[in-house]
PDB file of N, CA and C in Angstrom:
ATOM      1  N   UNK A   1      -7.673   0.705  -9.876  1.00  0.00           N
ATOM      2  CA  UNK A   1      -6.645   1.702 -10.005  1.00  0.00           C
ATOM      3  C   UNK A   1      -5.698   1.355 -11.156  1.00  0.00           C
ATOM      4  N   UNK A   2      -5.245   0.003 -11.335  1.00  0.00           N
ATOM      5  CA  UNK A   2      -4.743  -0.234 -12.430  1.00  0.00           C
ATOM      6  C   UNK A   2      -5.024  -0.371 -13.577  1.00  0.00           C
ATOM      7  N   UNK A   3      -6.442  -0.173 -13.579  1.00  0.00           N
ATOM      8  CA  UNK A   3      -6.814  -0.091 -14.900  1.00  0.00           C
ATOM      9  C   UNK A   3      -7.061   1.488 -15.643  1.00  0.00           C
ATOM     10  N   UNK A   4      -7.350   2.123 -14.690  1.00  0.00           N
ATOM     11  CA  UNK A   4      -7.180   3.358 -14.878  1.00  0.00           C
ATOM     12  C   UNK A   4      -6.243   4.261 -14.924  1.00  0.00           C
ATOM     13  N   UNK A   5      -4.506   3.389 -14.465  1.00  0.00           N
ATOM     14  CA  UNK A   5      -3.488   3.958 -14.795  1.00  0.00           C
ATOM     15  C   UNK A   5      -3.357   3.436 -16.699  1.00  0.00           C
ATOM     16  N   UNK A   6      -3.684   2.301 -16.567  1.00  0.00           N
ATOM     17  CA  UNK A   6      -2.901   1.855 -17.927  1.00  0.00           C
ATOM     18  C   UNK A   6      -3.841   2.463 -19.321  1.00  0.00           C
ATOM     19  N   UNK A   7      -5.302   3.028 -18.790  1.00  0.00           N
ATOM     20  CA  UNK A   7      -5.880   3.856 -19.771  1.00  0.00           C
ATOM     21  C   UNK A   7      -5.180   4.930 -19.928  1.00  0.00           C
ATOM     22  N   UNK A   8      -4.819   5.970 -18.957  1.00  0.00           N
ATOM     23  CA  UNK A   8      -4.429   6.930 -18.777  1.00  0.00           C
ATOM     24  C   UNK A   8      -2.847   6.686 -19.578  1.00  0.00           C
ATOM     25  N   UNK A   9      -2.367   5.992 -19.298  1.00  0.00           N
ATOM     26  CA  UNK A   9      -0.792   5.810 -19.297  1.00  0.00           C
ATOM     27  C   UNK A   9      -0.714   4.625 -20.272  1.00  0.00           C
ATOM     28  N   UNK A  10      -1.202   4.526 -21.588  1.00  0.00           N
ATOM     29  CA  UNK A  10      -0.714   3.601 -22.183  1.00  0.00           C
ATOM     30  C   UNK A  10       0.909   2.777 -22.464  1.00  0.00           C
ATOM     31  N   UNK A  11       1.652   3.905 -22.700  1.00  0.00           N
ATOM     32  CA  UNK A  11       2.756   3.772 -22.818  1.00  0.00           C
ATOM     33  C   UNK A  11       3.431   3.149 -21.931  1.00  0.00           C
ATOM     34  N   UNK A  12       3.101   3.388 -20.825  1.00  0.00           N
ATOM     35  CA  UNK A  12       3.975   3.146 -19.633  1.00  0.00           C
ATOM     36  C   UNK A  12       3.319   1.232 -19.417  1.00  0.00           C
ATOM     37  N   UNK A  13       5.016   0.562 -19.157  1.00  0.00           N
ATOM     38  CA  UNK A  13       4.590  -0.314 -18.687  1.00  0.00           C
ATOM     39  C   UNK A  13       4.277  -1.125 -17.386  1.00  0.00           C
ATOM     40  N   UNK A  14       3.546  -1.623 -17.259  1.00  0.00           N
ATOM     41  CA  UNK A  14       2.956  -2.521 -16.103  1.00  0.00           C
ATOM     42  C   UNK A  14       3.012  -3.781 -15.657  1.00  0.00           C
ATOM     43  N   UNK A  15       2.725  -4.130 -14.801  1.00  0.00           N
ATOM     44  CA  UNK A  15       3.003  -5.293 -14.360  1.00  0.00           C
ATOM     45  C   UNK A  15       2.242  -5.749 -12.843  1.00  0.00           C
ATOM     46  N   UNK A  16       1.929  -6.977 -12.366  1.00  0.00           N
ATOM     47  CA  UNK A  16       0.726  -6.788 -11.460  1.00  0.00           C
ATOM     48  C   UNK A  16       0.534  -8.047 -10.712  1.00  0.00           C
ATOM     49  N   UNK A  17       1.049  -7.831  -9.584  1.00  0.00           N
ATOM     50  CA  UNK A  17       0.691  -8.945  -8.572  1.00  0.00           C
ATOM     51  C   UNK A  17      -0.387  -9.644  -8.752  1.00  0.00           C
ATOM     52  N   UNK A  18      -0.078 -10.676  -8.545  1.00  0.00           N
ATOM     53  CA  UNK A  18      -2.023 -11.811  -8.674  1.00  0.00           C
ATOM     54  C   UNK A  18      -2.075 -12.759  -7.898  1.00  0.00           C
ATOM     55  N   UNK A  19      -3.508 -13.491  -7.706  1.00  0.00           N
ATOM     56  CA  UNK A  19      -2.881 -13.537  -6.218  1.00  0.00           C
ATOM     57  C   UNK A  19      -2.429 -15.263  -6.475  1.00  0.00           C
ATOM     58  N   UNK A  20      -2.323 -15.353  -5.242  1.00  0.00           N
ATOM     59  CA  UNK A  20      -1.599 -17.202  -5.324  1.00  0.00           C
ATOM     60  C   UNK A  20      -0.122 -17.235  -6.312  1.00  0.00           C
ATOM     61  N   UNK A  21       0.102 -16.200  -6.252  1.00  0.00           N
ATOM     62  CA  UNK A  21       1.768 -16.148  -7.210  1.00  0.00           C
ATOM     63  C   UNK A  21       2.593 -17.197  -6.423  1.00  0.00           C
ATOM     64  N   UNK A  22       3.271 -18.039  -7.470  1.00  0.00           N
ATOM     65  CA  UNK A  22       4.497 -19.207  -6.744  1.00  0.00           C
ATOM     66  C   UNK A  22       5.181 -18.009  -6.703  1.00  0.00           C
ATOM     67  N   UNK A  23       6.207 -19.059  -5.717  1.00  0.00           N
ATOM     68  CA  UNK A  23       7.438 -18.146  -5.781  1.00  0.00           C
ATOM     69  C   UNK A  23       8.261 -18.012  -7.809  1.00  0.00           C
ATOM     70  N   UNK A  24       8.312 -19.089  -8.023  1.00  0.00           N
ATOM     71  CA  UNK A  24       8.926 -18.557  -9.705  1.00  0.00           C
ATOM     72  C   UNK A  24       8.181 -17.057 -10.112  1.00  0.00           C
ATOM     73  N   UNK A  25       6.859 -17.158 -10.099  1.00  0.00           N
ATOM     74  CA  UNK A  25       6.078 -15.849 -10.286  1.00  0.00           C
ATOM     75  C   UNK A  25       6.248 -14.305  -9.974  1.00  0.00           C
ATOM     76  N   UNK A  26       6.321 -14.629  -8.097  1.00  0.00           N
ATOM     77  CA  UNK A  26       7.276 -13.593  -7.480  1.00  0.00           C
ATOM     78  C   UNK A  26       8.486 -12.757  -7.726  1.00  0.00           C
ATOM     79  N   UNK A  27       9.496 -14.507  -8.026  1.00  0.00           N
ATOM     80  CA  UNK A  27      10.886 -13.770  -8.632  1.00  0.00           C
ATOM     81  C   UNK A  27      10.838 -12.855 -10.047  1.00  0.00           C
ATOM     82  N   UNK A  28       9.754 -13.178 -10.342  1.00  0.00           N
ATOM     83  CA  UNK A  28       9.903 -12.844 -11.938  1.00  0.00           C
ATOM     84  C   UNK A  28       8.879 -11.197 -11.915  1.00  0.00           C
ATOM     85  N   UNK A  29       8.284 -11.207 -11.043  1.00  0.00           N
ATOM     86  CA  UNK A  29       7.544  -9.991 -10.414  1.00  0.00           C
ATOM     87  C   UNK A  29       9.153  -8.973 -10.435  1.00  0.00           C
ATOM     88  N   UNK A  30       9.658  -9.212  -9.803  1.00  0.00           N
ATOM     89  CA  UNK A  30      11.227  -8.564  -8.952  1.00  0.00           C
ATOM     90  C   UNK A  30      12.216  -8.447  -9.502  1.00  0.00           C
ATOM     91  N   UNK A  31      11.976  -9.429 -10.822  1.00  0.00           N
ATOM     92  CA  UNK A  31      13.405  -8.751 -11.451  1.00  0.00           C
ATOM     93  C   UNK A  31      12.874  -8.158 -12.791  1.00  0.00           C
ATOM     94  N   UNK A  32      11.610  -7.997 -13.091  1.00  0.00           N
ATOM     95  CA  UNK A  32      11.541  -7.258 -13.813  1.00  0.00           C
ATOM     96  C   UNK A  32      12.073  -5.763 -13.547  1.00  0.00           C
ATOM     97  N   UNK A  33      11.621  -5.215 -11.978  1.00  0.00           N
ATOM     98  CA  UNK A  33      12.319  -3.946 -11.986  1.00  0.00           C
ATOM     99  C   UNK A  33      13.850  -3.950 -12.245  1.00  0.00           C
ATOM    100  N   UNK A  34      14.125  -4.998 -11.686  1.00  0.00           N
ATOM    101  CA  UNK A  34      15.765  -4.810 -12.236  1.00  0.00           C
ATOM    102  C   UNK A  34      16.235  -4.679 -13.673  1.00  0.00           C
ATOM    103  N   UNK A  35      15.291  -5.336 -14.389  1.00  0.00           N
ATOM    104  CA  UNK A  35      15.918  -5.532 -15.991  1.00  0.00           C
ATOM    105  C   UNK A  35      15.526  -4.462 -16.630  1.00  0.00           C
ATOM    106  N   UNK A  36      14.371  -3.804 -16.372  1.00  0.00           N
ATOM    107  CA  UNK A  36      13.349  -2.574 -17.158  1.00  0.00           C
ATOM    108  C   UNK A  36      13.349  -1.774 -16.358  1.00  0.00           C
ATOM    109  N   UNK A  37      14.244   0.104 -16.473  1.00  0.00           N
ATOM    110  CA  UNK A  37      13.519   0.694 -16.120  1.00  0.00           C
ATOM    111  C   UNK A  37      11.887   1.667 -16.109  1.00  0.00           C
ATOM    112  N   UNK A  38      11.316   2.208 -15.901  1.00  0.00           N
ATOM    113  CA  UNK A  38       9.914   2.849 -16.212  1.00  0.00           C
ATOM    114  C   UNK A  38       8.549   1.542 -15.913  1.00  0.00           C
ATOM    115  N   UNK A  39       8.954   0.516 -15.092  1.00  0.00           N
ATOM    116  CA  UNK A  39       7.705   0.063 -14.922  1.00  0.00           C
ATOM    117  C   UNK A  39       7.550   0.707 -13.857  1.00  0.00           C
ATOM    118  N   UNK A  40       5.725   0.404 -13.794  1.00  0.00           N
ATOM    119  CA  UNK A  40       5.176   0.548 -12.506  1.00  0.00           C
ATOM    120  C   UNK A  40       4.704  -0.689 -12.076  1.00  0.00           C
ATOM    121  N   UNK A  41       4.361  -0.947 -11.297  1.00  0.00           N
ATOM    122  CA  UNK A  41       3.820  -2.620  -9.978  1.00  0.00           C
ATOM    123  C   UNK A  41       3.077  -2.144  -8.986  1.00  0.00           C
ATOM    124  N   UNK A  42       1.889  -2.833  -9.896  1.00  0.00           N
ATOM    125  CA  UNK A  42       0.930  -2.715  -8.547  1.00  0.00           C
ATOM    126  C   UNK A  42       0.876  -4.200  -7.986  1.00  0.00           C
ATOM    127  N   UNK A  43       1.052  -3.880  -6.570  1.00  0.00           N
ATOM    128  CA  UNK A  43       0.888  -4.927  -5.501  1.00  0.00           C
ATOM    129  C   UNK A  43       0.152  -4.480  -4.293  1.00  0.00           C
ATOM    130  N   UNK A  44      -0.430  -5.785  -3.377  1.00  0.00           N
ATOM    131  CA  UNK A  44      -1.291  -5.362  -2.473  1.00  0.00           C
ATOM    132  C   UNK A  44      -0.559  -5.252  -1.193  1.00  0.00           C
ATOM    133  N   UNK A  45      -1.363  -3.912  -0.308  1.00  0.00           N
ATOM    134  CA  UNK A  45      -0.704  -3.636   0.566  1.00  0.00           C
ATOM    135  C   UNK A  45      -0.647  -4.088   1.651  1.00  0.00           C
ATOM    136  N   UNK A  46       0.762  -4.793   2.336  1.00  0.00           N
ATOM    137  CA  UNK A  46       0.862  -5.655   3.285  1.00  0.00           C
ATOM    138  C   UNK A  46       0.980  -7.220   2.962  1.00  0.00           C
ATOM    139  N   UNK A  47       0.824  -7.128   1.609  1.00  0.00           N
ATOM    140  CA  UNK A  47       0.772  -8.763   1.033  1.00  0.00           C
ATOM    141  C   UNK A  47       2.696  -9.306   0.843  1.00  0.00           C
ATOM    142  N   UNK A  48       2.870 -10.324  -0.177  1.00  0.00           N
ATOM    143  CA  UNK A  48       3.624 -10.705  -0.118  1.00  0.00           C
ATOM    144  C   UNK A  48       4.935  -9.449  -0.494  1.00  0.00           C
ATOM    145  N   UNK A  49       5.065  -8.930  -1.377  1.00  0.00           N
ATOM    146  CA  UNK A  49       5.567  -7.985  -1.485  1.00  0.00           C
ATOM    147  C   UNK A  49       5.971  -6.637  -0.478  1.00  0.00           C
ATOM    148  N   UNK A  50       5.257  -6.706   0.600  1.00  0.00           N
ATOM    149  CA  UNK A  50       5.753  -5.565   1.095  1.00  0.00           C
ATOM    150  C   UNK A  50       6.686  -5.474   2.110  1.00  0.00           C
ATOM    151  N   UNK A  51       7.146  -6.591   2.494  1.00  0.00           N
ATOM    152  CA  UNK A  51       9.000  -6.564   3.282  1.00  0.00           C
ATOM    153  C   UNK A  51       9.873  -7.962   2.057  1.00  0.00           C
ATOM    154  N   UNK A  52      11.240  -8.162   2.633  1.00  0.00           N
ATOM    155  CA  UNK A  52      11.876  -8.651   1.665  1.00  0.00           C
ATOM    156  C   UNK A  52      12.066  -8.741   0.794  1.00  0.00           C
ATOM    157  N   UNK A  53      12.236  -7.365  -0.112  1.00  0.00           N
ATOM    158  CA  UNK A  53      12.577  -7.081  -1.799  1.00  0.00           C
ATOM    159  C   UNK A  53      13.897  -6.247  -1.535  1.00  0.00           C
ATOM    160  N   UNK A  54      14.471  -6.835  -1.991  1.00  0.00           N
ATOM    161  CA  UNK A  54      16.133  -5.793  -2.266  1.00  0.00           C
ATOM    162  C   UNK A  54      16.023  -5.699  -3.661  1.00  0.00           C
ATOM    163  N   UNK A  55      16.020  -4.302  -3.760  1.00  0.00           N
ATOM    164  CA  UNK A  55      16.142  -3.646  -4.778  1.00  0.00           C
ATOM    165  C   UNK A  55      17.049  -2.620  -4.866  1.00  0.00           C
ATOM    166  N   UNK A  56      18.597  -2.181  -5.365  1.00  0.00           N
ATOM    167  CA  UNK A  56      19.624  -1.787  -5.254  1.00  0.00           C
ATOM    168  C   UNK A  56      19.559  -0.920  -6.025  1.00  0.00           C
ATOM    169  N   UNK A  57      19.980   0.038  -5.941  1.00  0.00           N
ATOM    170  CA  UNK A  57      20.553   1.915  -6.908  1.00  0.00           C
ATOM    171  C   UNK A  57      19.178   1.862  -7.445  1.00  0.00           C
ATOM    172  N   UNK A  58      19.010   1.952  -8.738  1.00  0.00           N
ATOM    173  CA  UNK A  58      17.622   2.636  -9.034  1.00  0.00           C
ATOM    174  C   UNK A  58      16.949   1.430  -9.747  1.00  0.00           C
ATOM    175  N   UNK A  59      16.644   0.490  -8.881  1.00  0.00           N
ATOM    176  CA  UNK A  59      15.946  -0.568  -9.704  1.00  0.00           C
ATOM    177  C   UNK A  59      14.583  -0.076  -8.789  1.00  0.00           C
ATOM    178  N   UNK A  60      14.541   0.424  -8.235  1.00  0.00           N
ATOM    179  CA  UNK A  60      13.048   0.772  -7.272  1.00  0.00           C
ATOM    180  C   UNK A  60      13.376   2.432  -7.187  1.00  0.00           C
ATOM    181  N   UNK A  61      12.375   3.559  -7.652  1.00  0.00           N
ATOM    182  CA  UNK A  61      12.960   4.968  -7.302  1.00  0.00           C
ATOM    183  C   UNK A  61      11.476   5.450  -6.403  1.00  0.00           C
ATOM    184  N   UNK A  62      10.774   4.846  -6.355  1.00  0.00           N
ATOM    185  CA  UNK A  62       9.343   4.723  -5.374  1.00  0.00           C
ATOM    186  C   UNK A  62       8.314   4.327  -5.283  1.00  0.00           C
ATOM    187  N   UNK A  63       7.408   4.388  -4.041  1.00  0.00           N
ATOM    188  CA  UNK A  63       6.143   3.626  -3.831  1.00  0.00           C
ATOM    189  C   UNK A  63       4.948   4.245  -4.141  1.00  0.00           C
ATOM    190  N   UNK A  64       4.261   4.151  -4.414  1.00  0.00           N
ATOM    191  CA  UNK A  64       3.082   5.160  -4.101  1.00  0.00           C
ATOM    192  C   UNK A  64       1.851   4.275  -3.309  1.00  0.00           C
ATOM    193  N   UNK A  65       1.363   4.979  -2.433  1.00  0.00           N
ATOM    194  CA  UNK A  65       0.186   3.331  -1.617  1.00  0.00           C
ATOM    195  C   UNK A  65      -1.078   4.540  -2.051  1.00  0.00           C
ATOM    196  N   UNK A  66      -1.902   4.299  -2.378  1.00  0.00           N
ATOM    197  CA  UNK A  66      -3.173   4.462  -2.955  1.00  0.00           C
ATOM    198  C   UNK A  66      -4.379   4.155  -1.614  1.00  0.00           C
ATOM    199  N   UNK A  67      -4.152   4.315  -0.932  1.00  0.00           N
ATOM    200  CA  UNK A  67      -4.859   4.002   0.891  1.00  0.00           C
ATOM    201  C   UNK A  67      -4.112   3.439   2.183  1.00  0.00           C
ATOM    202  N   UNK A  68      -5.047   4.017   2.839  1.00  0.00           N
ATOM    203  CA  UNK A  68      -4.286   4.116   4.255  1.00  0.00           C
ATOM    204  C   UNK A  68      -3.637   2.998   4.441  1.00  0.00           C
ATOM    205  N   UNK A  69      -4.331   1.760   4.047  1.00  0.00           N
ATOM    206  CA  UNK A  69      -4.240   0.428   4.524  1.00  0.00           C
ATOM    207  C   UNK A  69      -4.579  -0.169   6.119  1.00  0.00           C
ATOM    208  N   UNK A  70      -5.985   0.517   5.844  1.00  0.00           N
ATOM    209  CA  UNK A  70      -6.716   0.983   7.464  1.00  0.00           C
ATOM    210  C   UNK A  70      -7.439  -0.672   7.929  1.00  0.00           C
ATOM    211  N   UNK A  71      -6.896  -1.615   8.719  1.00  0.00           N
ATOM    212  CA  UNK A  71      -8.254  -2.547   8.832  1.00  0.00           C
ATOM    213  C   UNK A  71      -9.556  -2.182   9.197  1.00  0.00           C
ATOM    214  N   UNK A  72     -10.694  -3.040   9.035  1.00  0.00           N
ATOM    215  CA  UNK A  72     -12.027  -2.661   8.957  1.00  0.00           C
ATOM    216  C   UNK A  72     -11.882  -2.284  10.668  1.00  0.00           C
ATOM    217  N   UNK A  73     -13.259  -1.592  10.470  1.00  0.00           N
ATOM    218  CA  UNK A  73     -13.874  -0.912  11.898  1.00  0.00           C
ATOM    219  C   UNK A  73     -14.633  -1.815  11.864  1.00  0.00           C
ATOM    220  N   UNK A  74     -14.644  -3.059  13.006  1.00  0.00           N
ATOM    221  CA  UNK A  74     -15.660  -4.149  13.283  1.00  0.00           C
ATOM    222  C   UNK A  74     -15.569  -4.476  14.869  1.00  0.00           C
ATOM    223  N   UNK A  75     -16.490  -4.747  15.824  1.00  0.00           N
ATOM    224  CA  UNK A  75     -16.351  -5.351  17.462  1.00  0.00           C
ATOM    225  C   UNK A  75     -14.726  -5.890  17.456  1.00  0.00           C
ATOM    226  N   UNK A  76     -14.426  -6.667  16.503  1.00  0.00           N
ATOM    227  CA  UNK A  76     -12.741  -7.446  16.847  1.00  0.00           C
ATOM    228  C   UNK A  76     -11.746  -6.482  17.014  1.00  0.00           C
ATOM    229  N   UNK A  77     -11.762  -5.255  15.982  1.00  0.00           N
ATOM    230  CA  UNK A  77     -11.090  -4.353  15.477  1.00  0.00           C
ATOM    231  C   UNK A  77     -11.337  -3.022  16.572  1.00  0.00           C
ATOM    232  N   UNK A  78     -12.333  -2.795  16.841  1.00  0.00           N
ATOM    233  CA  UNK A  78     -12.670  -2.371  18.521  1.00  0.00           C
ATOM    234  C   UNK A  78     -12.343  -2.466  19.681  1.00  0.00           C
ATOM    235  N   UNK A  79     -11.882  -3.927  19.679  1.00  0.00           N
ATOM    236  CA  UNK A  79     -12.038  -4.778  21.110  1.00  0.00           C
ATOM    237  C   UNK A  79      -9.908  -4.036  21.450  1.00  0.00           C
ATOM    238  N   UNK A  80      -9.410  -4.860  19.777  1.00  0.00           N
ATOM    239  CA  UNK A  80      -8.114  -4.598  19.685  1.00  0.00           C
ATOM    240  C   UNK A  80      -7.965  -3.253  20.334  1.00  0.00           C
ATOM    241  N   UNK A  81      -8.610  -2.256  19.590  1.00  0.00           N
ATOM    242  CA  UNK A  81      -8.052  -0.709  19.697  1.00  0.00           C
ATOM    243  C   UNK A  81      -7.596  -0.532  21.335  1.00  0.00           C
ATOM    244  N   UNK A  82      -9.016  -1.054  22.096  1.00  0.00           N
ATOM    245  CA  UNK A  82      -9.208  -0.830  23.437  1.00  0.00           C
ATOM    246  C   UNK A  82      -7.851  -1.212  24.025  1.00  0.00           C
ATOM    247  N   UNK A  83      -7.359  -2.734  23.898  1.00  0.00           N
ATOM    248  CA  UNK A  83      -6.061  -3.282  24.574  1.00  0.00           C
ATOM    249  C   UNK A  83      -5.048  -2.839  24.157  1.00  0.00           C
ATOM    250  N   UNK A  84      -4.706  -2.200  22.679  1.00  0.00           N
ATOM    251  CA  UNK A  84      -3.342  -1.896  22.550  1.00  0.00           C
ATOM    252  C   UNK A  84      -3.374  -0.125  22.787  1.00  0.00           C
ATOM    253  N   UNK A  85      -3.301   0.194  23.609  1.00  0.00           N
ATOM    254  CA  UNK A  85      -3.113   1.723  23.537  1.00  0.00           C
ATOM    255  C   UNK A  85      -2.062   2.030  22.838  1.00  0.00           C
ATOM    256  N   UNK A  86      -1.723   3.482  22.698  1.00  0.00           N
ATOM    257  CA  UNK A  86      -0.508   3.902  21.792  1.00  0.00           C
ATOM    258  C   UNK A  86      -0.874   5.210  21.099  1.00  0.00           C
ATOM    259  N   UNK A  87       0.212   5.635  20.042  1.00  0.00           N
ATOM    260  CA  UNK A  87       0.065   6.390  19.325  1.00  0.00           C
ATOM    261  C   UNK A  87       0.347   6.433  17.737  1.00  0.00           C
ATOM    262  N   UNK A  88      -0.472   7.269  17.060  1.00  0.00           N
ATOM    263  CA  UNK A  88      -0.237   6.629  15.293  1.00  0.00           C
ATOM    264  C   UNK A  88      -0.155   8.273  14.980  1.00  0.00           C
ATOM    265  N   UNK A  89       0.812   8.157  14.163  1.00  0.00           N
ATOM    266  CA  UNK A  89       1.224   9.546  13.673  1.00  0.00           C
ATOM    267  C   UNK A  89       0.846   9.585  12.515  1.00  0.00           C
ATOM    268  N   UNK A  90      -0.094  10.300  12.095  1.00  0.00           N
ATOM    269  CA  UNK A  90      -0.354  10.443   9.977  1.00  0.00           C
ATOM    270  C   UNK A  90       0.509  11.583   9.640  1.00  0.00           C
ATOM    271  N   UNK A  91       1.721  11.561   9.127  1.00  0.00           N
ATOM    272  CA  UNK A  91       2.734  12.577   8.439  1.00  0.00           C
ATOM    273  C   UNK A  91       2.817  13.003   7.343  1.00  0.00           C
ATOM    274  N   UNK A  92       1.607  12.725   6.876  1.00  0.00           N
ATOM    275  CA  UNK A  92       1.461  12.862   5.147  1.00  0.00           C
ATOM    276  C   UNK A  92       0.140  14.161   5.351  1.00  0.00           C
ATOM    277  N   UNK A  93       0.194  15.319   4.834  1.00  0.00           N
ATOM    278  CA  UNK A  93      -0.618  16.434   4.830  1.00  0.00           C
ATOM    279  C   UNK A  93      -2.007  15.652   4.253  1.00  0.00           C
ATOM    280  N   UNK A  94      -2.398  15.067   3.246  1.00  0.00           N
ATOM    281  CA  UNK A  94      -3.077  14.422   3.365  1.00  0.00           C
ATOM    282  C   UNK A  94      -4.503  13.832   3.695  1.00  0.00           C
ATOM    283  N   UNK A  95      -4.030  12.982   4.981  1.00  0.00           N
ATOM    284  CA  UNK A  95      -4.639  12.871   6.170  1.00  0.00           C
ATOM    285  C   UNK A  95      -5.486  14.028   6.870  1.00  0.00           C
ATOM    286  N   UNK A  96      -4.951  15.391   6.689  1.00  0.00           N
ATOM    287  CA  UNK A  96      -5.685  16.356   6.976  1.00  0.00           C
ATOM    288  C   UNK A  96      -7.093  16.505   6.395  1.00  0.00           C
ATOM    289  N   UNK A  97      -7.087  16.091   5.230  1.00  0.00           N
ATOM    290  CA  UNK A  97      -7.974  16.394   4.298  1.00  0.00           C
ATOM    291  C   UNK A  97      -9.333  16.051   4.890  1.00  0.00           C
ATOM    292  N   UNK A  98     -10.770  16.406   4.888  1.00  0.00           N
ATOM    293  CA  UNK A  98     -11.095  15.872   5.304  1.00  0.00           C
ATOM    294  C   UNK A  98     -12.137  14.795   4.826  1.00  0.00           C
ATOM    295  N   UNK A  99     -11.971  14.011   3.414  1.00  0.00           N
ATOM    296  CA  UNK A  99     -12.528  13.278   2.753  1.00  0.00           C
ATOM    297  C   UNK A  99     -11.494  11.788   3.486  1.00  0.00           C
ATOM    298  N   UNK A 100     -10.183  12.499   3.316  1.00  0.00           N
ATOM    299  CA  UNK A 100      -9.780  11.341   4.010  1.00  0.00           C
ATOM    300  C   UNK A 100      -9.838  10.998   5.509  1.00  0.00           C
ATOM    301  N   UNK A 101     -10.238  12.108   6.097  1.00  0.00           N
ATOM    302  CA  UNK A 101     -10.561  11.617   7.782  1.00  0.00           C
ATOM    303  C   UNK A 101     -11.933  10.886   7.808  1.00  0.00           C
ATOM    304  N   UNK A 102     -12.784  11.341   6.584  1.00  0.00           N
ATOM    305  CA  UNK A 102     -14.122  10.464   6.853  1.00  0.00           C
ATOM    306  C   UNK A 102     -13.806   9.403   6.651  1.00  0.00           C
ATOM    307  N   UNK A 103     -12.567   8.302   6.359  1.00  0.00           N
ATOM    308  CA  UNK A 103     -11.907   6.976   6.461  1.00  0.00           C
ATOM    309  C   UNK A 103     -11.561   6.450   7.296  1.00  0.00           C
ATOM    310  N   UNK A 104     -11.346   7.119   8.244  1.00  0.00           N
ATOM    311  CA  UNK A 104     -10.566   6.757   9.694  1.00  0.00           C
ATOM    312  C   UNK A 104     -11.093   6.690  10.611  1.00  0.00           C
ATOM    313  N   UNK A 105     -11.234   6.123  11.689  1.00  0.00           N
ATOM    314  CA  UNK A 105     -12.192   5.429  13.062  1.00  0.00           C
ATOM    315  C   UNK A 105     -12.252   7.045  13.638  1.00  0.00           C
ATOM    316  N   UNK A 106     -13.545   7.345  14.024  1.00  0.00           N
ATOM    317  CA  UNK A 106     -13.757   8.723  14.945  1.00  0.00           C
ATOM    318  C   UNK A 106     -12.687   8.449  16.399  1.00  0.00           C
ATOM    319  N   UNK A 107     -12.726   7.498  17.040  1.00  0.00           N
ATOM    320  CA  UNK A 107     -11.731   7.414  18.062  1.00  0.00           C
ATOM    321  C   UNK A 107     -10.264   7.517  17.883  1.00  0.00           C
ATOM    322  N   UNK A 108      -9.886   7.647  16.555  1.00  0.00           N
ATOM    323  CA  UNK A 108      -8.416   8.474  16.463  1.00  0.00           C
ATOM    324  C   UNK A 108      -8.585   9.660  16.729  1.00  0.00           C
ATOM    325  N   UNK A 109      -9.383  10.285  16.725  1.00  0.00           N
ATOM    326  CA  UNK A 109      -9.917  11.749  16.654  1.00  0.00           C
ATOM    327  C   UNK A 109     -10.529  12.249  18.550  1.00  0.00           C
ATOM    328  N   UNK A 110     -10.381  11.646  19.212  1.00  0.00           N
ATOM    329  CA  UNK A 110     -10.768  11.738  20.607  1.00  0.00           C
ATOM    330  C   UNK A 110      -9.368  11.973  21.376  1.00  0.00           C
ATOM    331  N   UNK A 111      -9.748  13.123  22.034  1.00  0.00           N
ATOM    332  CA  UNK A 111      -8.722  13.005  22.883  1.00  0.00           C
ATOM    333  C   UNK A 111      -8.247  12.280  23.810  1.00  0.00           C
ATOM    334  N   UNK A 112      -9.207  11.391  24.372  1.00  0.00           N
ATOM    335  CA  UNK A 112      -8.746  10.309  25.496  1.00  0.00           C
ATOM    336  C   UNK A 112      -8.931   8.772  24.785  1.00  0.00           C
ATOM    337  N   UNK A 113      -8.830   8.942  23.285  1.00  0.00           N
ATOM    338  CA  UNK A 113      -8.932   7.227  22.408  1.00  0.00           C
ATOM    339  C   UNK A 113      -7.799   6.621  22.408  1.00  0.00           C
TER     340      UNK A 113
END
């Protein structure tokens, strides 16, 4: 995806989580939004980046997540579904679609799952 923004979007600059970042790396991930506005940052979802960033007035103006961030459908991931009952709301129109429901476990889709 990032490579296909920065074809598309030469101009625009970038910047890009990798993995095993020290923390010096991190910080320097984080204040780039502060010092530059118009970057974009791609980072992975749920990784280090995605709680504890304060980012104040418009040093961050939004996210965009590029997938659900669905874990795999495997027996473990099964076994889980079974014990945690509940409910998951998809609020993004989206989700309707139905290229993107062929992503999602058929037992979200059951009425008694």
């Amino acid at each position: 995806m990032q490579q296909r923004f920065e074809q598309h979007c030469p101009e625009i600059p970038v910047i890009a989580q990798t993995a095993g970042m020290t923390e010096q790396a991190r910080h320097e991930f984080i204040e780039q939004f502060r010092n530059q506005r118009g970057v974009i940052g791609f980072a992975v979802l749920g990784g280090v980046f995605s709680e504890r960033i304060d980012l104040p007035g418009q040093a961050l103006v939004g996210v965009f997540i590029a997938t659900p961030g669905l874990p795999p459908f495997d027996q473990y991931h099964a076994q889980l579904a079974q014990r945690l009952q509940g409910v998951v709301e998809l609020i993004d129109d989206r989700f309707a679609q139905p290229a993107i429901q062929q992503l999602l476990p058929p037992w979200w889709f059951r009425p008694d799952g």
